[in-house]
Protein backbone atom coordinates (compact mmCIF):
# COMPACT_ATOMS: atom_id res chain seq x y z
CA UNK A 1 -184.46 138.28 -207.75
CA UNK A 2 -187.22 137.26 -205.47
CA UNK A 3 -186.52 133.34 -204.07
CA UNK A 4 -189.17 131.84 -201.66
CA UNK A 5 -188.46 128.19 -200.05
CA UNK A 6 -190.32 125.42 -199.65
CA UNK A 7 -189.34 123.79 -196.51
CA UNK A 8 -190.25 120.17 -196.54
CA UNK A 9 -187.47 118.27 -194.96
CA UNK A 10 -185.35 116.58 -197.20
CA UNK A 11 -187.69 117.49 -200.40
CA UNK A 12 -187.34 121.24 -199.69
CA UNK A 13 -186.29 123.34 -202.91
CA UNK A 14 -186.65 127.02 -203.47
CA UNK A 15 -188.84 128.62 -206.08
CA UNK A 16 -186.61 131.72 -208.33
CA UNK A 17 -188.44 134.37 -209.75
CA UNK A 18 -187.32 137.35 -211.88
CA UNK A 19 -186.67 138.39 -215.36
CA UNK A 20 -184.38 136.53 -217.98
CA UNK A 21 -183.40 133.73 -215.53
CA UNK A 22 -183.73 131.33 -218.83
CA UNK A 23 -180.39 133.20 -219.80
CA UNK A 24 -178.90 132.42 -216.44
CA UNK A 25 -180.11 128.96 -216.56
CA UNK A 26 -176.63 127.02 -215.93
CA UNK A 27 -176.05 129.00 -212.76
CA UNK A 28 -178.83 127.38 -210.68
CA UNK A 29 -178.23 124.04 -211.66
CA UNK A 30 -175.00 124.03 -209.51
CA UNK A 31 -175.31 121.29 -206.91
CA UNK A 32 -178.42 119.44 -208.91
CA UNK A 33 -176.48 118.02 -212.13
CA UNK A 34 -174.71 114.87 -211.69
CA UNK A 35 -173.46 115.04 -215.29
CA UNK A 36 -173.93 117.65 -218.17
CA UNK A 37 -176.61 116.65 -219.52
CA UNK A 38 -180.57 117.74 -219.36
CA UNK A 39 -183.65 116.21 -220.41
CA UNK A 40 -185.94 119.02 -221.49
CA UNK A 41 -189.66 118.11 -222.17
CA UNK A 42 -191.71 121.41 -223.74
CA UNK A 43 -194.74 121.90 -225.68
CA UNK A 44 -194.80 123.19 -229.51
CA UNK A 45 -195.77 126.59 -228.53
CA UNK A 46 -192.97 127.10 -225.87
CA UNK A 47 -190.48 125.51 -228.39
CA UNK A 48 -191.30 128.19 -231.22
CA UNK A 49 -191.29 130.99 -228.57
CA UNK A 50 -188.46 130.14 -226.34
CA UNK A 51 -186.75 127.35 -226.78
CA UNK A 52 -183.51 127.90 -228.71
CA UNK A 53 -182.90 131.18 -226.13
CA UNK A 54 -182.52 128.09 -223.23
CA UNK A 55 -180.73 125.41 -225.45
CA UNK A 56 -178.00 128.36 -226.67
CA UNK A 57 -177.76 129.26 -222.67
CA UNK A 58 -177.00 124.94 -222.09
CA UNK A 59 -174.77 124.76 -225.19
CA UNK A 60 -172.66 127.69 -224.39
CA UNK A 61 -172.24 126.11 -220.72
CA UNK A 62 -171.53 122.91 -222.01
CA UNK A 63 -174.40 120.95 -221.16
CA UNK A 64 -175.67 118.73 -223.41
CA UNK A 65 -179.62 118.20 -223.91
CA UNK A 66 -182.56 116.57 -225.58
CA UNK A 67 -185.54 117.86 -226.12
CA UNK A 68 -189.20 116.30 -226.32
CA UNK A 69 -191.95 118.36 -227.81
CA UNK A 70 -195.31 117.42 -227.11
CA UNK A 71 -199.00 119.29 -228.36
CA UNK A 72 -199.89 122.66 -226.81
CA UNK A 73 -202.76 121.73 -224.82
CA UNK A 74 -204.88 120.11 -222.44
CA UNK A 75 -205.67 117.29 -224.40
CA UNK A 76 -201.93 116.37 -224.01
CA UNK A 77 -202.59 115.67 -219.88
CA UNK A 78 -203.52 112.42 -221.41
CA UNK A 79 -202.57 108.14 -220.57
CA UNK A 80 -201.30 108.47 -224.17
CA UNK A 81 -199.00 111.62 -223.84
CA UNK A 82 -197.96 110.01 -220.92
CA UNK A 83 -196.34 106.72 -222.05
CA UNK A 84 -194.75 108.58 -224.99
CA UNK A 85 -193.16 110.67 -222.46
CA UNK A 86 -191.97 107.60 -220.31
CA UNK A 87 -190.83 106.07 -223.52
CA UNK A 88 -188.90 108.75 -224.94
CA UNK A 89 -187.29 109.48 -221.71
CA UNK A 90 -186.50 105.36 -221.91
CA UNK A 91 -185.34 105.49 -225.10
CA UNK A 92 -183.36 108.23 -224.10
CA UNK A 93 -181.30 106.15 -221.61
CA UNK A 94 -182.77 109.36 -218.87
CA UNK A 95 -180.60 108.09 -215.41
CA UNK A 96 -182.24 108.38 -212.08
CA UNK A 97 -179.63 111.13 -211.01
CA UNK A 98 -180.83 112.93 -214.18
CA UNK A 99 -182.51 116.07 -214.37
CA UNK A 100 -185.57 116.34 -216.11
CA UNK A 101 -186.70 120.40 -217.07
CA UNK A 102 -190.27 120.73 -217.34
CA UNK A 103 -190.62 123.38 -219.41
CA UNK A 104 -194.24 125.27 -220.35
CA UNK A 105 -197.29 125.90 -218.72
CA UNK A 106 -199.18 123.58 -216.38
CA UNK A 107 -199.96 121.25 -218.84
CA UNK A 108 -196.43 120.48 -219.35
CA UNK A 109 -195.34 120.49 -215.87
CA UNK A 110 -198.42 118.47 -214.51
CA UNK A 111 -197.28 115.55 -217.16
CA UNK A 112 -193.25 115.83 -216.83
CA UNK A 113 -194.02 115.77 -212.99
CA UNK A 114 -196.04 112.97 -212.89
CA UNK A 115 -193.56 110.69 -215.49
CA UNK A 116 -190.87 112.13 -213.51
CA UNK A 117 -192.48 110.44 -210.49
CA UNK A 118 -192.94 107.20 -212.14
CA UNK A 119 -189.84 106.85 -214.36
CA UNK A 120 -187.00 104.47 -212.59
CA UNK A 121 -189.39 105.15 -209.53
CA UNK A 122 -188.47 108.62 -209.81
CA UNK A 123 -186.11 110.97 -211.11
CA UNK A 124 -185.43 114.38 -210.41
CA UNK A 125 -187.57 117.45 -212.00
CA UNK A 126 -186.85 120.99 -212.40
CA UNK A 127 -190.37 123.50 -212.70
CA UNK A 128 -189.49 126.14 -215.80
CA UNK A 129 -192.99 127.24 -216.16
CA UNK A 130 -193.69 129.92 -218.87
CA UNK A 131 -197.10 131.07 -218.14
CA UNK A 132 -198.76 133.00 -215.38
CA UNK A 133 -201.24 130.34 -213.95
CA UNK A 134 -197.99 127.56 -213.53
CA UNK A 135 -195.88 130.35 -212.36
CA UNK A 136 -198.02 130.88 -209.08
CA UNK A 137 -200.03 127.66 -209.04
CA UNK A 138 -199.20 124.24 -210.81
CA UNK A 139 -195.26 124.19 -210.62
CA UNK A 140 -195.63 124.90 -207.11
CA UNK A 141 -196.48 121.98 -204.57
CA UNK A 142 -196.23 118.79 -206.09
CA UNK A 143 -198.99 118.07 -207.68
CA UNK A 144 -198.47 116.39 -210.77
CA UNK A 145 -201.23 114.15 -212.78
CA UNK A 146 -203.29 113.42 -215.78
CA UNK A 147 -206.78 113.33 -216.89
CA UNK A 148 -208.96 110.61 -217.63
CA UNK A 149 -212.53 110.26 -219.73
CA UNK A 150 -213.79 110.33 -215.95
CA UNK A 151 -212.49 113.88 -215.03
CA UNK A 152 -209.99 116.45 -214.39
CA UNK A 153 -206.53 115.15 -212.63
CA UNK A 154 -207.85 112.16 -211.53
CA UNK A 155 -204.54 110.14 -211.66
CA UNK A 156 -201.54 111.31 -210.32
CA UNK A 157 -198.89 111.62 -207.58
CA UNK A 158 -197.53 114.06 -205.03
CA UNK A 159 -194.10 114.43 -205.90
CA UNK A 160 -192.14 117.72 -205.48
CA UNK A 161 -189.41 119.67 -207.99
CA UNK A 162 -186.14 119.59 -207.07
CA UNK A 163 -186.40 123.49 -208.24
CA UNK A 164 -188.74 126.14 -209.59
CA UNK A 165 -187.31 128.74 -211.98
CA UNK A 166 -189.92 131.27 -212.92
CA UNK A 167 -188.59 133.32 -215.77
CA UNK A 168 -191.11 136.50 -215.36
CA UNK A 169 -190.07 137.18 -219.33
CA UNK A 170 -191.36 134.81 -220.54
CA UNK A 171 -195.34 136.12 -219.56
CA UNK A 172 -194.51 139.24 -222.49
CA UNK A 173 -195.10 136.32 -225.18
CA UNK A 174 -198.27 134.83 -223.71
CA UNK A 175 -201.71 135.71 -225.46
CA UNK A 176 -204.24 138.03 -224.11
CA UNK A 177 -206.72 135.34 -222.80
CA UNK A 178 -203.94 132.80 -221.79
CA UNK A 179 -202.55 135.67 -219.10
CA UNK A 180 -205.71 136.67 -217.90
CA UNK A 181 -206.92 133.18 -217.25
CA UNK A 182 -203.22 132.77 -215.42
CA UNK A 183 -204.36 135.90 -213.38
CA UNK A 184 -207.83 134.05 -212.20
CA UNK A 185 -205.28 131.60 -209.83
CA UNK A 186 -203.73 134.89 -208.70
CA UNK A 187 -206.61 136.97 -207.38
CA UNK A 188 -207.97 133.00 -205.82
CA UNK A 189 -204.92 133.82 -203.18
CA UNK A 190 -206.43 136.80 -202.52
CA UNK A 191 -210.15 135.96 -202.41
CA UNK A 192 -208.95 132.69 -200.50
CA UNK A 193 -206.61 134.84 -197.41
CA UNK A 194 -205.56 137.80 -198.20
CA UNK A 195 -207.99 140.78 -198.30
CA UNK A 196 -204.77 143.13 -198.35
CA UNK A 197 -203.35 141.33 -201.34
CA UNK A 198 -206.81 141.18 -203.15
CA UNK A 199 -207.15 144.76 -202.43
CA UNK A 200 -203.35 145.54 -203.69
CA UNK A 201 -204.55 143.40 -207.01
CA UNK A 202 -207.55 145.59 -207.43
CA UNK A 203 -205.76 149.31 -207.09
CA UNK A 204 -202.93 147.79 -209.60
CA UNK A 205 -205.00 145.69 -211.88
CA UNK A 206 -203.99 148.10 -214.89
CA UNK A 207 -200.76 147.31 -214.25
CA UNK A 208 -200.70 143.93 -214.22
CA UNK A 209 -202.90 144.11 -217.16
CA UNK A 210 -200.33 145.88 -219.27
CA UNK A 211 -197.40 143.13 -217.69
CA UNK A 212 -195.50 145.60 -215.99
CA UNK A 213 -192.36 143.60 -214.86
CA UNK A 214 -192.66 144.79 -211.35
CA UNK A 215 -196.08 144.18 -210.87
CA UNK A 216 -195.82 140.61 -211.82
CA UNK A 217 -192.90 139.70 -209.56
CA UNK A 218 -194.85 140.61 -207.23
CA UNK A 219 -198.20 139.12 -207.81
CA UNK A 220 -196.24 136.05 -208.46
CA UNK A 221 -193.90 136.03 -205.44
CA UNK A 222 -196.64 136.86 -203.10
CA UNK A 223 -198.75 134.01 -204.39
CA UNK A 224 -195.86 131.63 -204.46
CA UNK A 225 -195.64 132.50 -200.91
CA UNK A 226 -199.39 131.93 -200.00
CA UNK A 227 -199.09 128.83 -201.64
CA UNK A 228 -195.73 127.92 -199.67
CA UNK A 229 -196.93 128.25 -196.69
CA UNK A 230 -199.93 126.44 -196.97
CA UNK A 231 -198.17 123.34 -198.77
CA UNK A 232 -195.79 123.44 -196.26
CA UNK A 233 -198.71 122.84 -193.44
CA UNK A 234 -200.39 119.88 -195.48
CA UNK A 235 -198.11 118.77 -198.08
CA UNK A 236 -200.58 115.88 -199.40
CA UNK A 237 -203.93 117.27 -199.09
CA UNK A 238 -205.48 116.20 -195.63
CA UNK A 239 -207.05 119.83 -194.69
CA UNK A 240 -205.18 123.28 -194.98
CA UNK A 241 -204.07 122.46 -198.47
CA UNK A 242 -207.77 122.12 -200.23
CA UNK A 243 -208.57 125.65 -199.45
CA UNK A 244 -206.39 126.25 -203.18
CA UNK A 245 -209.36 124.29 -204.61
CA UNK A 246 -211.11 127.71 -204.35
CA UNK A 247 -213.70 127.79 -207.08
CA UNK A 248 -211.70 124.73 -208.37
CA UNK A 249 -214.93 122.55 -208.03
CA UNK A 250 -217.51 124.20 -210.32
CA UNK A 251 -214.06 124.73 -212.77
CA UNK A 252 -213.41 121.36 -212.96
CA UNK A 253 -217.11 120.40 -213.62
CA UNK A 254 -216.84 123.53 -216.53
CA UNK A 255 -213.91 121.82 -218.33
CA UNK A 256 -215.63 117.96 -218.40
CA UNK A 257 -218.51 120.05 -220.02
CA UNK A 258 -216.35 121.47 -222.17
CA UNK A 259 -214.51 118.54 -223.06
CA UNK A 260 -211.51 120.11 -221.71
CA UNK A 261 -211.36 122.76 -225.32
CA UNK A 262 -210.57 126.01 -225.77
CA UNK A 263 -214.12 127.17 -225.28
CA UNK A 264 -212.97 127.39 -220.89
CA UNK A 265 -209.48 127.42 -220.23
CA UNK A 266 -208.86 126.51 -217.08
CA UNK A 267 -207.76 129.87 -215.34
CA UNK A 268 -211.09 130.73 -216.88
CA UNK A 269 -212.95 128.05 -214.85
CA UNK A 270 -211.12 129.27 -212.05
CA UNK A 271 -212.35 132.90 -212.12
CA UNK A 272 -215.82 131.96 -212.77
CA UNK A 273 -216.00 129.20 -210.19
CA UNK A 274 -214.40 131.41 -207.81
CA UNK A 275 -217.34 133.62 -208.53
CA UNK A 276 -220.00 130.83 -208.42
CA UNK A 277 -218.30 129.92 -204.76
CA UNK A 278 -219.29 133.61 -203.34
CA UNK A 279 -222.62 133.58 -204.78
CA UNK A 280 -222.95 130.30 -202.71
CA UNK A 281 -221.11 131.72 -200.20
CA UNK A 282 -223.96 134.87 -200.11
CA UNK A 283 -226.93 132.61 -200.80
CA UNK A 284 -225.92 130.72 -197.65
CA UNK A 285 -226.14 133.99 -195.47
CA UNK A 286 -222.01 133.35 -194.98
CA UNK A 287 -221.02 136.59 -196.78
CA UNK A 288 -222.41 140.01 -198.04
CA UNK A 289 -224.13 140.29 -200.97
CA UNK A 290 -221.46 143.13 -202.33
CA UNK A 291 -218.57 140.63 -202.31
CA UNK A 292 -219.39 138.22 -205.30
CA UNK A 293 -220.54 141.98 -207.07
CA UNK A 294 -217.09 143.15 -206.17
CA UNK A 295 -215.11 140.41 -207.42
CA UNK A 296 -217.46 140.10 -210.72
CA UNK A 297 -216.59 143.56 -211.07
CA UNK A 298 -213.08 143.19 -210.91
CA UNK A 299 -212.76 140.40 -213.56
CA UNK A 300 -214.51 142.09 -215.47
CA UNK A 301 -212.20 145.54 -215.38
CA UNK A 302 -209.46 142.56 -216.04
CA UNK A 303 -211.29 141.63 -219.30
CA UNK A 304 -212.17 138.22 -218.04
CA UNK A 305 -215.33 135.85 -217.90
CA UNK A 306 -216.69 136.05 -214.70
CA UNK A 307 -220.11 133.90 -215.02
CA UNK A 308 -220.78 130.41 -217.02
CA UNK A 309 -222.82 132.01 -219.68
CA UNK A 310 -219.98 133.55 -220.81
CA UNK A 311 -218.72 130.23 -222.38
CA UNK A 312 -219.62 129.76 -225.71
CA UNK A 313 -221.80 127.17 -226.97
CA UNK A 314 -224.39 124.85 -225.27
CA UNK A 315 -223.55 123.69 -222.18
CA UNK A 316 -225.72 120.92 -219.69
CA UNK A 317 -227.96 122.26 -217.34
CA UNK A 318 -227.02 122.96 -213.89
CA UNK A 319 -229.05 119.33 -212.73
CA UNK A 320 -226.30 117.51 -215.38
CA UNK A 321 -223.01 120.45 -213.81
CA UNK A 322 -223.69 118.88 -210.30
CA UNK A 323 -223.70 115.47 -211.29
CA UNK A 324 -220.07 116.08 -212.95
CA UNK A 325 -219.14 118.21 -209.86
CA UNK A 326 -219.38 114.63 -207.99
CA UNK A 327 -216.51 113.25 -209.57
CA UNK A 328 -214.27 115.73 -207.70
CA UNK A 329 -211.73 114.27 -205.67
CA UNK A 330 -213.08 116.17 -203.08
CA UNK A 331 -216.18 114.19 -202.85
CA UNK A 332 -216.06 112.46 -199.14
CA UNK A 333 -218.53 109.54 -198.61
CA UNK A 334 -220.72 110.54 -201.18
CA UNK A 335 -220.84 114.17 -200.19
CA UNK A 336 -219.33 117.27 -201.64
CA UNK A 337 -217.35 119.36 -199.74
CA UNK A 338 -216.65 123.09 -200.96
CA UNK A 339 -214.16 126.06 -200.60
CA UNK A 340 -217.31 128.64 -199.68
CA UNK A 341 -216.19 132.21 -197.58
CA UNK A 342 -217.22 134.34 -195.08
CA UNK A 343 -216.11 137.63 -196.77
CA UNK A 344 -212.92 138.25 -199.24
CA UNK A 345 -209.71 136.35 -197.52
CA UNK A 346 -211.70 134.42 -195.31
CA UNK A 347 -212.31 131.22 -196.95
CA UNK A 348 -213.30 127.64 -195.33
CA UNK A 349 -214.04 124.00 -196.27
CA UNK A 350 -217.37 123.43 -196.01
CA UNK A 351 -218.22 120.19 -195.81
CA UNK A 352 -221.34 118.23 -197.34
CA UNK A 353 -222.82 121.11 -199.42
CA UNK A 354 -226.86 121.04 -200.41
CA UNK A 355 -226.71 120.45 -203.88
CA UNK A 356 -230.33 122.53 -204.89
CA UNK A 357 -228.61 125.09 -203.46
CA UNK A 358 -225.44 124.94 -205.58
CA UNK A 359 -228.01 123.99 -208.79
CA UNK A 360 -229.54 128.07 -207.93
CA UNK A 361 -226.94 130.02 -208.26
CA UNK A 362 -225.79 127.94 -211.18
CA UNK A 363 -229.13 128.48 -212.90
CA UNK A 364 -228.17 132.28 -212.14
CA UNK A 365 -224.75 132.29 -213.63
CA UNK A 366 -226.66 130.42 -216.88
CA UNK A 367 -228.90 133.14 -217.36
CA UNK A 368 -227.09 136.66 -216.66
C-alpha cells in the first residue's frame, strides 16, 4: 500500500492508496471513531456498484451506519443538494465527533466536504473517492464547494479530511469516458511540473488505458504527491496552490456553456483547457510550437477530446467563452490571471492575460 501525508499541523491526515482497501475499511478508522457508528453519504451510481461490499465490511466489524444517496451528477453540487444533505445529516442526530464517509467521485466529496464544514460548525470527513479524477485531485486538499447559476465552485470552504482512502478497485467499474476524463487531472501534474512524470505517462499510456493495477497506483500516488506538496506550501490558495488550476480556466468557462451536462465532463474540460493553455502558452512566444502538438497527440492516443470542437452541440463563440471565463475566481481586480507554461513541467501564473489573444486560439480550437 502506497500512503502519502499531508502535513498541515494539527489538520494533517494521510492519503491510502491500493487495491480492495473498501474490504479493509474498519482497520483505518482506528483512532478516528468516537463511537461505532458512520454516516455514509454516496451517489446512486456508487451505491449500485459498491456499496453493500463497504456496508458488509462495517456490519461485520460492528459499526453501525446510515446511508444517504444522492443523484449521480454534477447537477447535484447544487444549494438544494446541499440543505438536503445538512438536513438528513440533522435528522440523523450526526454528532460533531462523528465521522462522515464521503463516498463517490468529486461530486460527492466536493458536497459532503463542504456540509461537513458547515454542519455543527464542522464535523469530521473521511475522502472514499471511487473515481480516477477525485482519487488524484478533488479528495485531496480541502477544497470542498458548490455551484451556483453564476459558475463553477463558487461557494465553498477550505476544510481538510480527516483521511483519504483511495480504493484503486474501484476504477475497474468506471466507464470508458468517466476514466479518461479522470486521467486529464493526471497528465495536468505532469504538464504542470513534472516533464519526467509526463514523459513516464506517455511511454505507459496503454497501460493505464487498459487499468493495469500497477500503473494506476502509481499515476495516482505520484499525483497525490504533486498535489501534497504543493497544498502543503499554500494550503488556501494565495500563490503556489493555483498552478492546479492548469487549464482549469477555459474548463470552467466549457462547463457554464455546457450547462454543466454530460456533453463536457469536467476531466474533459480539463484536458482540453490544458490544451487551449499551451496554445496560449505558444502564441505568446513562451513555449515551442511542438508542445501543445505533443500533448494533443497524446490525448488523443488516450481516446480523449483534446480541442472544444470536440463537444457536441452549439456552443457560444469565443467573444461570449471569455466573458464566462471572467467569473473565475481567479479574476484579480478585473483581470484574468492564467496557468500558461514555458515548456511541459514548467508552468507559471501569469497574471492579467490579453483577452484577443485568448479569443485566437479559442477561435482555433472552434474550428479544427
Amino acid at each position: 500500500m502506497k500512503k502519502v501525508e499531508v502535513s498541515l499541523e494539527n489538520r494533517s491526515y494521510d492519503i491510502l492508496i491500493d487495491e480492495n482497501l473498501i474490504l479493509k475499511f474498519p482497520v483505518y478508522l482506528e483512532g478516528l471513531l468516537n463511537r461505532k457508528f458512520l454516516a455514509i453519504v454516496t451517489d446512486t451510481n456508487v451505491e449500485n456498484l459498491h456499496l453493500s461490499r463497504l456496508l458488509t465490511t462495517l456490519k461485520n466489524a460492528g459499526i453501525e451506519t446510515k446511508v444517504l444517496s444522492i443523484k449521480a451528477g454534477e447537477s447535484s453540487k447544487s444549494w438544494e443538494t446541499l440543505q438536503a444533505t445538512v438536513d438528513w445529516m440533522l435528522d440523523n442526530k450526526i454528532e460533531r465527533n462523528d465521522l462522515v464517509v464521503a463516498f463517490g467521485g468529486g461530486v460527492v466529496g466536493d458536497l459532503v466536504g463542504f456540509a461537513a464544514a458547515i454542519m455543527r460548525r464542522g464535523i469530521q470527513f473521511i475522502q472514499c473517492p471511487t473515481s480516477l479524477l477525485a482519487q488524484v485531485d478533488s479528495s485531496v486538499g480541502g477544497k470542498t464547494g458548490i455551484n451556483t447559476s453564476h459558475g463553477k465552485n463558487l461557494v465553498g470552504a477550505f476544510y481538510q479530511p480527516s483521511l483519504v482512502i483511495s480504493d484503486i478497485s474501484t476504477l475497474k467499474t468506471l466507464e470508458e469516458r468517466d476514466f479518461l476524463a479522470g486521467y486529464g487531472e493526471v497528465a495536468k501534474y505532469g504538464l504542470l511540473g513534472d516533464y519526467e512524470f509526463y514523459c513516464w505517462l506517455e511511454e505507459n499510456a496503454e497501460n493505464i488505458r487498459n487499468r493495469d493495477i500497477h500503473a494506476l497506483i502509481k499515476a495516482v500516488a505520484h499525483s497525490c504527491e504533486m498535489k501534497s506538496a504543493i497544498v502543503i506550501a499554500d494550503e488556501k490558495e494565495q500563490g503556489e496552490r493555483a498552478l492546479l488550476n492548469l487549464g482549469h480556466t477555459f474548463c470552467h468557462a466549457l462547463e457554464a456553456a455546457t450547462g454543466y451536462s454530460e456533453r463536457m465532463l469536467h476531466g474533459e474540460g480539463v484536458a482540453i483547457g490544458s490544451v487551449l493553455a499551451f496554445d496560449l502558452s505558444a502564441k505568446m512566444g513562451l513555449t515551442s510550437q511542438e508542445d501543445p502538438t505533443r500533448i494533443k497527440k497524446h490525448f488523443e492516443d488516450m481516446g480523449m477530446m483534446n480541442s472544444i470542437n470536440n463537444i457536441s452541440g452549439t456552443l457560444p463563440n469565443a467573444d461570449k467563452l471569455v466573458e464566462l471565463m471572467f467569473q473565475d475566481k481567479k479574476v484579480v481586480d478585473g483581470k484574468l490571471n492564467l496557468i500558461l507554461a514555458k515548456g511541459i513541467g514548467k508552468a507559471f501564473i501569469a497574471r492579467d492575460v490579453d483577452p484577443n489573444l485568448i479569443k485566437d486560439v479559442i477561435n482555433n480550437s472552434l474550428a479544427i
